[in-house]
Protein backbone atom coordinates (compact mmCIF):
# COMPACT_ATOMS: atom_id res chain seq x y z
CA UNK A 1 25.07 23.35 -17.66
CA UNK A 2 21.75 23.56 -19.24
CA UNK A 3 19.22 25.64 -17.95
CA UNK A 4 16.39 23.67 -16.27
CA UNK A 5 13.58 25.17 -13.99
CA UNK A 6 14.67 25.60 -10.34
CA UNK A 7 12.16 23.41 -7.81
CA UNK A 8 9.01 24.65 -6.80
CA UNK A 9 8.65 23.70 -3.39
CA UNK A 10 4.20 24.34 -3.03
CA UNK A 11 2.32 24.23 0.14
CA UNK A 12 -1.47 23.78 0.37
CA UNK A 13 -1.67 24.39 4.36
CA UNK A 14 0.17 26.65 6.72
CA UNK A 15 3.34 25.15 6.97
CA UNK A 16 6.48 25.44 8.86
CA UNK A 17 9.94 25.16 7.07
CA UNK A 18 12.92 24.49 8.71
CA UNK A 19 15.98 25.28 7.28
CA UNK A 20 17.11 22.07 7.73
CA UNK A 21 14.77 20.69 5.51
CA UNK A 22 14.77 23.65 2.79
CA UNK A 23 15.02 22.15 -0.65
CA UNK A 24 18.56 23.46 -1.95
CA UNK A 25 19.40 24.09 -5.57
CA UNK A 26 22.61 24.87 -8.03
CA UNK A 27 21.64 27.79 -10.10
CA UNK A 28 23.71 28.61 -13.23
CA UNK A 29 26.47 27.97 -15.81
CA UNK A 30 30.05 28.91 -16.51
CA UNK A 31 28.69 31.98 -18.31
CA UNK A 32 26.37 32.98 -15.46
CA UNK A 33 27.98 32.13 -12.57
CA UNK A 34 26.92 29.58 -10.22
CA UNK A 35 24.56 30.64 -7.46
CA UNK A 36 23.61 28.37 -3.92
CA UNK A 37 19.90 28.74 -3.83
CA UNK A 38 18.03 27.71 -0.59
CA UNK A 39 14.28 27.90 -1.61
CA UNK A 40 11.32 28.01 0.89
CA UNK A 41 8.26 28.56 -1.10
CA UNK A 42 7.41 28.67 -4.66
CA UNK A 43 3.62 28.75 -4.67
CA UNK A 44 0.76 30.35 -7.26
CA UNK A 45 1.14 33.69 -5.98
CA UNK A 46 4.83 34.61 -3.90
CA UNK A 47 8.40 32.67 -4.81
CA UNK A 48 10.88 32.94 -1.57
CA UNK A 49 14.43 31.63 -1.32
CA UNK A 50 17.82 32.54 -0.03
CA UNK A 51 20.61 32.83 -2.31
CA UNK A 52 24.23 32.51 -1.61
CA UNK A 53 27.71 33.81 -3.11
CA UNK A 54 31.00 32.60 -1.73
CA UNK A 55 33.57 35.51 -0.97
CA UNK A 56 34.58 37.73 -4.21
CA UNK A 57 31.77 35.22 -6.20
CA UNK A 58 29.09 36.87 -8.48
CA UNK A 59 26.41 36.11 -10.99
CA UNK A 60 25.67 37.84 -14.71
CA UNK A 61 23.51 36.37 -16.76
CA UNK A 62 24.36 33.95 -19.81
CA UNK A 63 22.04 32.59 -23.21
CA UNK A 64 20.87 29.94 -20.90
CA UNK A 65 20.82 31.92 -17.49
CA UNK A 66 18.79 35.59 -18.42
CA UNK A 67 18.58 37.42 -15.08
CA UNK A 68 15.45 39.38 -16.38
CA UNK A 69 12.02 38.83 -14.92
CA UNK A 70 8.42 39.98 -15.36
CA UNK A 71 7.78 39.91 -11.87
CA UNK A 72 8.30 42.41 -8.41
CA UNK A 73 11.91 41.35 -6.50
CA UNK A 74 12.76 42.20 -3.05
CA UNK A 75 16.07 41.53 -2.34
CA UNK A 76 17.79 41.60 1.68
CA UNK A 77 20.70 41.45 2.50
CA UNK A 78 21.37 38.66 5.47
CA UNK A 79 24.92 38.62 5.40
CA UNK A 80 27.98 40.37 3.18
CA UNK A 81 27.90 43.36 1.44
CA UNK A 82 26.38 42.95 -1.94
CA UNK A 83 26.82 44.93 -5.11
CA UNK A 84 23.46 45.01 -7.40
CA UNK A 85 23.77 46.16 -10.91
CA UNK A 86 21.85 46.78 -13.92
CA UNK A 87 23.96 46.05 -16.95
CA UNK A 88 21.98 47.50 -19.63
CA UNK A 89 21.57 50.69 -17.71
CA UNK A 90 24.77 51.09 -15.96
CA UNK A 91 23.75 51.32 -12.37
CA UNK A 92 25.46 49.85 -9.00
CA UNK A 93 24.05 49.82 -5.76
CA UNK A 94 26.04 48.62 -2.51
CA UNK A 95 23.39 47.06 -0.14
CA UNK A 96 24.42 45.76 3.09
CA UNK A 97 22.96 43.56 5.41
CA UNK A 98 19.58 44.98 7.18
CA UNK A 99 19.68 46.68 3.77
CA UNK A 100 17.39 46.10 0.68
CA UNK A 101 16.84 45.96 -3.37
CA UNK A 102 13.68 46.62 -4.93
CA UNK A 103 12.98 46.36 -8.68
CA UNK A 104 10.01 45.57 -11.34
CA UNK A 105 9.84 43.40 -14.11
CA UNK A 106 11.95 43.45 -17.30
CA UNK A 107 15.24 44.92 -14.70
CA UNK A 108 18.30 43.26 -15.69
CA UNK A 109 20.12 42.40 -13.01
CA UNK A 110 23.78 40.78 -11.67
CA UNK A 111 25.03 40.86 -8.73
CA UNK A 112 28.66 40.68 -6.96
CA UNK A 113 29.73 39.88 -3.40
CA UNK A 114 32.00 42.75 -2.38
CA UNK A 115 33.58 41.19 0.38
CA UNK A 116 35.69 37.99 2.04
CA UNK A 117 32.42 36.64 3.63
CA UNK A 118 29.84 34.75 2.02
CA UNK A 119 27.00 36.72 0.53
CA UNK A 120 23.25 35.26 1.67
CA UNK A 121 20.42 37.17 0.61
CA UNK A 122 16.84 36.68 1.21
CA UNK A 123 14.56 37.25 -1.86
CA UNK A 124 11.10 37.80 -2.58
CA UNK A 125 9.61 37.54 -5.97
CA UNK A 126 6.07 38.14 -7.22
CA UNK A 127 4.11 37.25 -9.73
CA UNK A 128 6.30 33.86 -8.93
CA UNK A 129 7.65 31.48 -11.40
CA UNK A 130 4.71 28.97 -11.43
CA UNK A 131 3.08 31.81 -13.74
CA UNK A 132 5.61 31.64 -16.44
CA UNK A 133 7.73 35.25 -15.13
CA UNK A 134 11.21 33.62 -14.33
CA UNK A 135 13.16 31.43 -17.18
CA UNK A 136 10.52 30.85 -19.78
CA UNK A 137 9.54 34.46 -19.58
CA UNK A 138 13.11 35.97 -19.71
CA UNK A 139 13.93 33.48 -22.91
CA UNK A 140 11.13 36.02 -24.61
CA UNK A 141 13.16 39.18 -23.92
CA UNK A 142 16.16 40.43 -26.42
CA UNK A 143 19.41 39.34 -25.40
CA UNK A 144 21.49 42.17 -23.95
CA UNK A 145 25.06 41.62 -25.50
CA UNK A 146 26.85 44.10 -23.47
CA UNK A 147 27.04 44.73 -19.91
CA UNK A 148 28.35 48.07 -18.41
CA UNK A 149 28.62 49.23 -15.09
CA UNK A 150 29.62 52.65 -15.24
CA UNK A 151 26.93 56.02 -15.73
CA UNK A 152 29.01 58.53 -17.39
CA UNK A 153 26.61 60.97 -17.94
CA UNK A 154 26.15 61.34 -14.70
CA UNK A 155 29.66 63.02 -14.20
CA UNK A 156 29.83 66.91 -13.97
CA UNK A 157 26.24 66.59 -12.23
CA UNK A 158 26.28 65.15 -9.37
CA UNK A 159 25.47 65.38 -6.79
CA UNK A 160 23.90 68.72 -8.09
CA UNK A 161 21.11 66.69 -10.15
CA UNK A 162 20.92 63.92 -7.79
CA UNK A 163 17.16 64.02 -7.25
CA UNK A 164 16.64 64.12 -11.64
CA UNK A 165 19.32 61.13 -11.28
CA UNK A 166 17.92 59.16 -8.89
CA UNK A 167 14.10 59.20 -10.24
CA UNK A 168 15.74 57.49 -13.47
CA UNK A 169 16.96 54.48 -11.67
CA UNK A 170 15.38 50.74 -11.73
CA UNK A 171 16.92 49.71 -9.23
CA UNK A 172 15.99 51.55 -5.54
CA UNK A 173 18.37 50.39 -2.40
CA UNK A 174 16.18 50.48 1.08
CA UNK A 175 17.67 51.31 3.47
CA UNK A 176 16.48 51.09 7.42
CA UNK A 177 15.85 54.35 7.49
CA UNK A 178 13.43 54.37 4.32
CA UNK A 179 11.39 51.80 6.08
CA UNK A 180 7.69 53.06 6.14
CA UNK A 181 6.93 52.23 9.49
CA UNK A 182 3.63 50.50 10.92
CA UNK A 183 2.35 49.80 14.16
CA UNK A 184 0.34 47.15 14.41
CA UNK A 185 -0.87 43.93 16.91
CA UNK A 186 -2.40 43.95 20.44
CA UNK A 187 -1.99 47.87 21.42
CA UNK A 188 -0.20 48.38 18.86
CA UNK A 189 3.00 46.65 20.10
CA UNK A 190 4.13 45.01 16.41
CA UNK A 191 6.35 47.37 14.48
CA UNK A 192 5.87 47.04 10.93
CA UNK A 193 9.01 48.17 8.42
CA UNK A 194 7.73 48.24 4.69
CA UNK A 195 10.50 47.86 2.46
CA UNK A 196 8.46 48.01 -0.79
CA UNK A 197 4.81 47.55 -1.72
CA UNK A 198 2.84 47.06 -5.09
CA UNK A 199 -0.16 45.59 -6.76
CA UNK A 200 1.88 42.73 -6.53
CA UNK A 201 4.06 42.35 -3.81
CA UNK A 202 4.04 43.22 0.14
CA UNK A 203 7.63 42.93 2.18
CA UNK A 204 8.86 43.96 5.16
CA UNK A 205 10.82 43.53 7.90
CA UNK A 206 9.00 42.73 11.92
CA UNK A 207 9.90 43.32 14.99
CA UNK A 208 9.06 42.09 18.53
CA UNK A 209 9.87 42.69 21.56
CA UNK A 210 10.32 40.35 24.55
CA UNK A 211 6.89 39.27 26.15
CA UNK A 212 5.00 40.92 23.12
CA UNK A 213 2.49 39.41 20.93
CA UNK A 214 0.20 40.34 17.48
CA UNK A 215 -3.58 40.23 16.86
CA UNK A 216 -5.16 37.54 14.94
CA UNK A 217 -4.66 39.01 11.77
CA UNK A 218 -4.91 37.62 8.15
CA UNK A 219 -4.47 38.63 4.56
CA UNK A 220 -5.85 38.44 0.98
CA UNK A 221 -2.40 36.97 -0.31
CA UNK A 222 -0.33 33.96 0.88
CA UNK A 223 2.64 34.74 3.14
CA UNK A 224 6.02 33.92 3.33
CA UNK A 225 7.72 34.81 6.04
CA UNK A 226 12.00 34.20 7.48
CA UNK A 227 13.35 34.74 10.82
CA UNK A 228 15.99 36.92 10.98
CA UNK A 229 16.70 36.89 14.88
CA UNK A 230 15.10 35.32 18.13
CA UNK A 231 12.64 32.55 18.70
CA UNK A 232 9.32 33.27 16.82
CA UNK A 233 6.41 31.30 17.90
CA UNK A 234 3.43 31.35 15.16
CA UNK A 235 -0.54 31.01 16.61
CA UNK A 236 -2.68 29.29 13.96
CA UNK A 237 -6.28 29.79 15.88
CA UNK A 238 -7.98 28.11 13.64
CA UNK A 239 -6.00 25.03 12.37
CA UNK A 240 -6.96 22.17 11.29
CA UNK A 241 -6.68 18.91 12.88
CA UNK A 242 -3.53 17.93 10.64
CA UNK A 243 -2.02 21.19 11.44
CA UNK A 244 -0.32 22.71 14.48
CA UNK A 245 -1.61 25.35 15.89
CA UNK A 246 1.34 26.12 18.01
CA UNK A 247 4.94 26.23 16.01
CA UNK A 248 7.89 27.26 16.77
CA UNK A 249 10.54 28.95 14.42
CA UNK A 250 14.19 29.39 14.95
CA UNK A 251 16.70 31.89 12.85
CA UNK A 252 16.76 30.43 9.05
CA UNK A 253 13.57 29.00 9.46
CA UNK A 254 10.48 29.67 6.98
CA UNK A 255 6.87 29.89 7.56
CA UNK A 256 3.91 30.09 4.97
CA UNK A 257 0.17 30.92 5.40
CA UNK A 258 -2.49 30.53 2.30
CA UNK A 259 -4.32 33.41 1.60
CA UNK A 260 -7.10 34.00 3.86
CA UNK A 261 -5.44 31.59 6.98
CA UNK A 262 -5.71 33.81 10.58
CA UNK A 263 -2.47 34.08 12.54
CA UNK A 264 -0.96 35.52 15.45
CA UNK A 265 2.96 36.49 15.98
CA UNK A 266 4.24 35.26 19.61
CA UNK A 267 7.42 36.54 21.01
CA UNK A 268 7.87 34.56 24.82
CA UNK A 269 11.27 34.73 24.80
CA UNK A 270 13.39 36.91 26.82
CA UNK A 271 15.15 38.34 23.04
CA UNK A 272 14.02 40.71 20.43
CA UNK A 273 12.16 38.85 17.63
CA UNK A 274 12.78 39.94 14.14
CA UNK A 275 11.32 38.34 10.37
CA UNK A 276 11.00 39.21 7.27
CA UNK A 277 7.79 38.72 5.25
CA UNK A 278 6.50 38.65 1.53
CA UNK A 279 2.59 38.99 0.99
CA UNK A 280 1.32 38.31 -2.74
CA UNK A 281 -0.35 40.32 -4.39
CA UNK A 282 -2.62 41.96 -1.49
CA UNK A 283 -1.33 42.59 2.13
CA UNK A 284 -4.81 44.14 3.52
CA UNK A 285 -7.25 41.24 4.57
CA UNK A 286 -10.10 42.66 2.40
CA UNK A 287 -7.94 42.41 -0.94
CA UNK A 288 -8.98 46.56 -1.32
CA UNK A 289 -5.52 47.37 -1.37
CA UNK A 290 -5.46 50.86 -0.85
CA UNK A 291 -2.54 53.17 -2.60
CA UNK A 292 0.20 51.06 -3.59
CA UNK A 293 3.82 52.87 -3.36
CA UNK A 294 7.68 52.34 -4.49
CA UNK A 295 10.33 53.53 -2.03
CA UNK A 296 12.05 56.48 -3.03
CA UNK A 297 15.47 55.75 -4.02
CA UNK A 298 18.70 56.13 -2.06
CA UNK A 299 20.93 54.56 -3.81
């Protein structure tokens, strides 16, 4: 199969995405692997889509197919237990669901479902294809002619040198418990879990309890957001009159916001509410992003 660009599903106004009506695409060759990609948004600033791997399936990366980007990539796990390796560098990382990838441009990267259920993972990815980062860029970059997933050198040291090992890796699993945790929303009743932030990229994971509701809040980049869990309804204050201002999202659905658009999160259910979000490039409303941080790895 030739390579040809995935679709780039773009939204001018804040827009709710079901899942049923997600645009779905066939990613991949016989060299690659094939790869069931379910993609929300694919905008000027933040790409989103869920990706899928049937039981024991994987991906590498062919002439056609390069798996290396010039962009951020968040990567959570929804379902399975998914290996994530760089081939050039030898690295493996189990990630399982709850459970997160982070890595930066120019990080090779394959990945195998280690398990007999299918493999869906949610995935963020900024600065997003629409700026030339995903195929075109990765054409650019030197092919890499041998994969390896083994670290050799790191027998006979670890886990004495596991800190010296560890800062060496491109690839950085988050776990829940490396979540950087915010409180936000009306007295502070929105917790916030960062699973990475950069000059590019924002994501983490939200969660809200029964009867519990956000400020108005807004940021300098566009939003995507997923549900995870629970009945999310989204407040758009200020909508337009072509646009609801009252919408609500089930588990698979997708919402995006434009930079700049006020919101509020709504949970009126009697269940825990829980979504995942990607911000690009700038979270904070003002655009001065203040220190911008990689989780420590713990992979």
């Amino acid at each position: 199969m030739a390579y040809a660009p995935s679709p780039r599903p773009t939204f001018t106004e804040p827009t709710h995405i079901p899942y049923r009506s997600v645009t779905r695409h066939l990613w991949g060759d016989d060299g690659a692997g094939r790869v069931s990609d379910w993609i929300y948004v694919s905008s000027t600033d933040i790409h989103q889509l869920v990706f899928g791997l049937p039981p024991r399936g994987r991906f590498r990366h062919s002439d056609s197919f390069r798996t290396v980007f010039a962009a951020d990539e968040v990567l959570y796990v929804l379902s399975g237990v998914m290996l994530i390796a760089n081939p050039e560098t030898g690295e493996v990382h189990r990630v399982t669901p709850g459970e997160a990838a982070f890595f930066r441009r120019d990080t090779w990267h394959h990945v195998i479902n280690h398990g007999d259920e299918e493999l869906r993972v949610l995935e963020f990815f900024s600065p997003p294809p629409s700026q030339g980062t995903s195929g075109s860029y990765a054409r650019t970059r030197p092919y890499l002619e041998q994969s390896t997933y083994i670290q050799d050198h790191v027998l006979g040291s670890w886990p004495a040198e596991r800190d010296k090992i560890r800062s060496a890796d491109t690839i950085t699993r988050i776990g829940v418990a490396d979540r950087r945790l915010r409180l936000e929303g009306h007295q502070q009743q929105v917790l916030v879990g960062l699973l990475a932030s950069t000059e590019h990229l924002t994501a983490g994971v939200v969660e809200l309890l029964p009867g519990r509701r956000g400020d108005v809040e807004s940021h300098a980049g566009q939003e995507a957001l997923y549900v995870t869990r629970g009945r999310l309804n989204v407040h758009l204050p200020e909508a337009g009159p072509d646009v609801a201002s009252w919408c609500e999202l089930e588990p698979g659905d997708g919402f995006f916001l434009p930079a700049g658009t006020p919101h509020q999160y709504y949970n009126w259910s009697a269940e825990p509410v829980e979504f995942v979000f990607g911000v690009a490039p700038a979270y904070l409303p003002d655009a001065g992003q203040a220190t911008t941080a990689t989780p420590e790895s713990s992979g």
